[in-house]
Protein backbone atom coordinates (compact mmCIF):
# COMPACT_ATOMS: atom_id res chain seq x y z
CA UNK A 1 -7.13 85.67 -38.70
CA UNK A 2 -6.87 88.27 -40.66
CA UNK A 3 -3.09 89.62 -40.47
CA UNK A 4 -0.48 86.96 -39.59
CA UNK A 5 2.67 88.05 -37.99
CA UNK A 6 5.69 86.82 -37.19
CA UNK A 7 9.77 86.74 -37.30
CA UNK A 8 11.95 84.18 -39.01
CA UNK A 9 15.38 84.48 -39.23
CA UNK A 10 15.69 88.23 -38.62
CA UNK A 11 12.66 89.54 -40.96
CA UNK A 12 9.39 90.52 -39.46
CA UNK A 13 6.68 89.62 -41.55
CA UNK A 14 2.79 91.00 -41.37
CA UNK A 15 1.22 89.57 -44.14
CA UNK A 16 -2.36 90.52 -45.19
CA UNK A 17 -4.38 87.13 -45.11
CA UNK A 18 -8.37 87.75 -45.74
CA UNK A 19 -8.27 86.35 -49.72
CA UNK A 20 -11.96 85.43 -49.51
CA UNK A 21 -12.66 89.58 -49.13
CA UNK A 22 -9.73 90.18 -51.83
CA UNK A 23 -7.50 91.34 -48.85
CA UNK A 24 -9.81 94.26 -48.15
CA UNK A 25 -8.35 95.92 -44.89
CA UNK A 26 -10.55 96.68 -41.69
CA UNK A 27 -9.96 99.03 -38.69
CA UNK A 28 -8.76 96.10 -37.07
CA UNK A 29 -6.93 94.94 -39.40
CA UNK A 30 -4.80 98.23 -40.09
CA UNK A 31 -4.17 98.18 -36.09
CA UNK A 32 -3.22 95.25 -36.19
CA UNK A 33 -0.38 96.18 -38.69
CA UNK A 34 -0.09 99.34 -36.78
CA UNK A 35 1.19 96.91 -33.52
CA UNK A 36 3.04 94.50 -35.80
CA UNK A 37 5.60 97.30 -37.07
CA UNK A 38 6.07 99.29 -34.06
CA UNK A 39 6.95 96.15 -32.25
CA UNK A 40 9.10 94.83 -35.33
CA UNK A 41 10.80 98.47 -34.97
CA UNK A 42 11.30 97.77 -30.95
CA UNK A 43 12.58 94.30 -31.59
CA UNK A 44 16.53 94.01 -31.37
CA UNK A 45 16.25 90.53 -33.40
CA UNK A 46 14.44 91.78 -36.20
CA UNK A 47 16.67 93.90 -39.09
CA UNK A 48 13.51 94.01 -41.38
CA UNK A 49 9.98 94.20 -42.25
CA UNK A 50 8.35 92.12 -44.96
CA UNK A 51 4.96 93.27 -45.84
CA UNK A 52 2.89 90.77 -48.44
CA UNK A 53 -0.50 89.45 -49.26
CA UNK A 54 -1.93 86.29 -50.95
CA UNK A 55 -0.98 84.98 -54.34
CA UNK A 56 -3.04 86.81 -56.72
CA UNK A 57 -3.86 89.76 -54.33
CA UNK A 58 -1.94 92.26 -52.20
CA UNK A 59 -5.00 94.48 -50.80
CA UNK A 60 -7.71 95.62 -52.73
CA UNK A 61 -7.88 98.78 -50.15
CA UNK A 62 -10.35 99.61 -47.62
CA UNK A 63 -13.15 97.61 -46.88
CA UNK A 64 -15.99 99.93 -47.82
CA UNK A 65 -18.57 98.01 -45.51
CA UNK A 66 -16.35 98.59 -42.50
CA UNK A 67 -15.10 101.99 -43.70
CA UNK A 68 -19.33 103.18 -43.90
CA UNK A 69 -19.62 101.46 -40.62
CA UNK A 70 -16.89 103.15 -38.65
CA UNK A 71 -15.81 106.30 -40.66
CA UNK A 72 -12.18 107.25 -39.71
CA UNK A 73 -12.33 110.19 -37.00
CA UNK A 74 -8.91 112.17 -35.78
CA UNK A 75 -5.46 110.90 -36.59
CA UNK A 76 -5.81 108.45 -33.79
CA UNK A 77 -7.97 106.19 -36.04
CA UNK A 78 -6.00 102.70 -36.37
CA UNK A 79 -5.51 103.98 -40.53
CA UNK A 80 -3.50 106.90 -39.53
CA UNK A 81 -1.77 104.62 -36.93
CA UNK A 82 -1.06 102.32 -39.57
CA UNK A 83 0.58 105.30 -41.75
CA UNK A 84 2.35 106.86 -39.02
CA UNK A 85 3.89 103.23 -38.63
CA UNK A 86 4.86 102.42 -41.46
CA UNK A 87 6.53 106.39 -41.78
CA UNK A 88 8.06 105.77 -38.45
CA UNK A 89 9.44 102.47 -38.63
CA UNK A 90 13.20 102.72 -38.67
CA UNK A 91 13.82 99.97 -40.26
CA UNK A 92 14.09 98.77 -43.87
CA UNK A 93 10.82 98.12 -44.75
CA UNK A 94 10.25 95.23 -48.31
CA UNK A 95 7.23 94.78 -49.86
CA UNK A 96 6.01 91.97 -52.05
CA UNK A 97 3.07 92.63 -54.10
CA UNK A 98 1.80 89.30 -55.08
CA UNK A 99 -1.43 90.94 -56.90
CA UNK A 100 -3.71 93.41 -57.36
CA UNK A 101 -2.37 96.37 -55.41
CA UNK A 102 -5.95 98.88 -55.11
CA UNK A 103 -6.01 102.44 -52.95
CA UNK A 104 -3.83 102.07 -49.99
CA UNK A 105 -2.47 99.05 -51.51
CA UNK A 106 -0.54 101.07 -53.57
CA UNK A 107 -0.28 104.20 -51.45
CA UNK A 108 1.77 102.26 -48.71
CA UNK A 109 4.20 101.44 -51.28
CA UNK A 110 5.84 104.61 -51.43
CA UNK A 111 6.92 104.69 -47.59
CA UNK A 112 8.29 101.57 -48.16
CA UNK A 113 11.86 100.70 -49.23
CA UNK A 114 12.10 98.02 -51.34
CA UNK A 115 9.42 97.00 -53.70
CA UNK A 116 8.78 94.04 -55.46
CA UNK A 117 6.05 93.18 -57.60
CA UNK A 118 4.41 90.08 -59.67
CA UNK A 119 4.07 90.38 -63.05
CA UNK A 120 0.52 89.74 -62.65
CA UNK A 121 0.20 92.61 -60.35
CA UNK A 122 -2.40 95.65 -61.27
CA UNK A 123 -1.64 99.00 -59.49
CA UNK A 124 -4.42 101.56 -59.09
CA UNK A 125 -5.51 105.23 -56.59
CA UNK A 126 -9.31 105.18 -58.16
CA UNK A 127 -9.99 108.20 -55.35
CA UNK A 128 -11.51 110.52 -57.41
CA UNK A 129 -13.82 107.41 -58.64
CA UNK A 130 -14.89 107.05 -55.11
CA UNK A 131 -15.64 110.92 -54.96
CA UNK A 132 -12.69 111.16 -52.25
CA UNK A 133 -8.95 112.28 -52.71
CA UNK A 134 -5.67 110.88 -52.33
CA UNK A 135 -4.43 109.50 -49.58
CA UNK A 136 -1.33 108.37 -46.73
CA UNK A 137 0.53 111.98 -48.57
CA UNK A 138 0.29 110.74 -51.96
CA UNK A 139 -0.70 114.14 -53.56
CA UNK A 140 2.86 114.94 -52.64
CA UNK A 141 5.03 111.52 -53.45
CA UNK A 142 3.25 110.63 -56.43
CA UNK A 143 3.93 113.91 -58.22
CA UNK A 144 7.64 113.91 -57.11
CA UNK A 145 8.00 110.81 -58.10
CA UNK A 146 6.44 110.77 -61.72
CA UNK A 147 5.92 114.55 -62.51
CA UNK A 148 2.45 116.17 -62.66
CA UNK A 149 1.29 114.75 -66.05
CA UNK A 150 1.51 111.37 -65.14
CA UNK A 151 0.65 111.86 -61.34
CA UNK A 152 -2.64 113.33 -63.00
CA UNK A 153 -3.25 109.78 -65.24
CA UNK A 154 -2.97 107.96 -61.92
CA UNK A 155 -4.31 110.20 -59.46
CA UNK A 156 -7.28 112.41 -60.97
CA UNK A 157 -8.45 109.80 -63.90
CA UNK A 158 -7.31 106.64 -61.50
CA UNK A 159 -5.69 104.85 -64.45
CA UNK A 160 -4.50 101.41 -63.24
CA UNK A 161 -0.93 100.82 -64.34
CA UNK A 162 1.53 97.37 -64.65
CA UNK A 163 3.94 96.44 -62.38
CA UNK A 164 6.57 97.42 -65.22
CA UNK A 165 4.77 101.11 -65.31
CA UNK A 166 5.69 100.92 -61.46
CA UNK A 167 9.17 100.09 -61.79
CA UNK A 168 9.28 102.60 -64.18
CA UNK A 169 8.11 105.18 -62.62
CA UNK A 170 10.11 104.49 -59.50
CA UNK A 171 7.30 103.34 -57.20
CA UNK A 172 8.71 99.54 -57.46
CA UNK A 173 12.26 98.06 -57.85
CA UNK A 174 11.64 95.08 -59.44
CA UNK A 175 8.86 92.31 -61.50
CA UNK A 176 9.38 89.10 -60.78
CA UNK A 177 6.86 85.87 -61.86
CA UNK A 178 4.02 85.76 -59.26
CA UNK A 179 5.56 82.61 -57.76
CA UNK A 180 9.29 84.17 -56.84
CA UNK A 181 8.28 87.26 -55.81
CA UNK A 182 7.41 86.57 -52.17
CA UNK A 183 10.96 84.53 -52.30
CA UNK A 184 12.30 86.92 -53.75
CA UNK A 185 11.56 89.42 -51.35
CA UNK A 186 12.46 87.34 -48.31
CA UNK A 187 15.88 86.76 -49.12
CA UNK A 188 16.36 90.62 -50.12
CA UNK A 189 15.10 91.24 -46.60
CA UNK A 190 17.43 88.63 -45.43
CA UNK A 191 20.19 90.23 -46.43
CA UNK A 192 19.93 92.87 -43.82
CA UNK A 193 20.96 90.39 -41.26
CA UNK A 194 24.40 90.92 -42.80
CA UNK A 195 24.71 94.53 -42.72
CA UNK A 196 25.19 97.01 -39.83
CA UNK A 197 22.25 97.72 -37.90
CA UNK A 198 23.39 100.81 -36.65
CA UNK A 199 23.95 102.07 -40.08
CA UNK A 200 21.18 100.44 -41.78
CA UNK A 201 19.08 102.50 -39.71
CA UNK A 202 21.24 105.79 -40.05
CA UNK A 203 21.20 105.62 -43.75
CA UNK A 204 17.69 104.93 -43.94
CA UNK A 205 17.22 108.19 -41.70
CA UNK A 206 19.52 110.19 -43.91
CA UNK A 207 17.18 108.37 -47.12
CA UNK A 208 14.07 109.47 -45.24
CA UNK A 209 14.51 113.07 -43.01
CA UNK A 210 14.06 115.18 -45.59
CA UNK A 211 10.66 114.39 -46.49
CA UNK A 212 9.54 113.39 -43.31
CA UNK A 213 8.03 116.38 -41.87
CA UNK A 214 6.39 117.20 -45.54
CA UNK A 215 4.80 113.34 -45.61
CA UNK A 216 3.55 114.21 -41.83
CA UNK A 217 1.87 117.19 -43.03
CA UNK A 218 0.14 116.04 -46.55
CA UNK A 219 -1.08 112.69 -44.44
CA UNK A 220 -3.29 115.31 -42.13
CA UNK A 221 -4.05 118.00 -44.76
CA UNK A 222 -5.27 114.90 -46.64
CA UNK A 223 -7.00 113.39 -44.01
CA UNK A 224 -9.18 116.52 -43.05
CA UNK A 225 -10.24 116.57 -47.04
CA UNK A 226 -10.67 112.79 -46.62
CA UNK A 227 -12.74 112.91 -43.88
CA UNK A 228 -15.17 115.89 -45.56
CA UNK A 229 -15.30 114.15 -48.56
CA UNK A 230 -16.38 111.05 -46.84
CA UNK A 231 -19.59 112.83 -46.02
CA UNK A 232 -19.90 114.57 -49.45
CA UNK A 233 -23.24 113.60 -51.83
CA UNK A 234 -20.22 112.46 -54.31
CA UNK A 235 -19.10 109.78 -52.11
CA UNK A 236 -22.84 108.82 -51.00
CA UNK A 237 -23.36 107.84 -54.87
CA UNK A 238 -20.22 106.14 -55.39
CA UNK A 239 -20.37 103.99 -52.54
CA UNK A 240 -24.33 103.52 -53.33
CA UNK A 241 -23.35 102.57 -57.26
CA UNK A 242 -20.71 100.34 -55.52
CA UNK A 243 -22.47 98.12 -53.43
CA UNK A 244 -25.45 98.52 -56.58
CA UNK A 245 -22.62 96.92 -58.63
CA UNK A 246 -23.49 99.99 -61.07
CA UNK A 247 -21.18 102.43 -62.29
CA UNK A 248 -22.10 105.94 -60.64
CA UNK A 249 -23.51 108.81 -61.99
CA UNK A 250 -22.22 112.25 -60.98
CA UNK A 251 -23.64 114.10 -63.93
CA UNK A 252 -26.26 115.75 -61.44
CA UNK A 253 -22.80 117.27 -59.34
CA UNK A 254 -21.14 120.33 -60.53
């Protein structure tokens, strides 16, 4: 199994368990989370969502096999489920990085809202290194988040970045040792069993609405460019000089 699901004491949690592939997410897989939220968001027992991964690793993204196999089509495709989840989910939504956060790994982050990440954990959007852009509206968060300069460093050059740079630059809450994090993050979710639902939700709404329609609309402006820069001679030669285990060479691209 590949995602594990399930709901203790109030606090749904899908947690990303494929460590022999670093956590690299699959179609499947991403529907699979897609169902797991929007039935955590239907449940009247749950009051939050706990998304993880494995000690040592969060996601390292897509898995490029699967994604060359089955390139996303439409906003249908279980990804764009997946994002329109995760968007859509009412409810408070923690994360616990317990790794390397890579691509969407990081990317989810932001529609998240509560973040907490090992000290051990290495953030990085290497897009542009794939020859494709940003992704799940992150040419709009990132820059609001961090201003243009730095949204550049992480977003054009694909500079990875600490835990403490995300905490910094408001993309995480907290850093906690790579063994309390996942702890950590439970009993923060916990604590929504003590609070209003009613208002939990509300306030998260209030949090949320403003950007909402402005997310909606970078994840499919995004997704078009995606999808023709999937197809693009820049992404053929990255994902060639990928599975090559070669760095790739765009000097012949202008």
């Amino acid at each position: 199994m590949t995602i594990k699901s399930y709901t203790v004491n109030g606090v749904a949690t899908i947690e990303i368990a494929r460590p022999e592939k670093k956590n690299a997410i699959t179609q499947a897989m991403y529907q699979n989370m897609a169902d797991a939220l929007r039935a955590a968001d239907a449940d009247k027992a749950v009051r939050a969502v706990l998304i993880t991964g494995q000690p040592g690793i969060f996601t390292s993204g897509n898995d490029l096999e699967d994604f060359m196999a089955g390139p996303v089509r439409g906003e249908d495709a279980p990804t764009f489920q997946f994002m329109h989840a995760l968007v859509d989910c009412g409810k408070p939504v923690v994360a616990a990085v317990t790794g390397a956060a890579i691509g969407i790994g990081t990317t989810m982050l932001l529609h998240c809202d509560l973040v907490f990440v090992a000290d051990e954990a290495r953030l990085a959007m290497p897009f542009v290194g794939l020859g494709l852009v940003p992704e799940f509206a992150s040419s709009v968060v990132v820059p609001q988040l961090m201003g243009n300069r730095r949204a550049a460093e992480k977003l054009l050059l694909g500079d990875p970045f600490t835990g403490e740079q995300a905490v910094e630059c408001g993309i995480a809450n907290r850093v906690l040792p790579c063994s309390e994090v996942l702890n950590h993050a439970r009993r923060v979710a916990e604590r929504f069993n003590h609070l209003a639902p009613g208002a939990v939700r509300d306030s998260k709404k209030l949090i949320r609405e403003p950007q909402r329609e402005a997310v909606k609309a970078a994840i499919t402006r995004e997704a078009q460019i995606f999808g023709a820069r999937l197809r693009s001679p820049e992404a053929m030669e990255a994902f060639q000089a990928f599975f090559q285990k070669r760095a790739p060479d765009f000097s012949k691209f202008d």
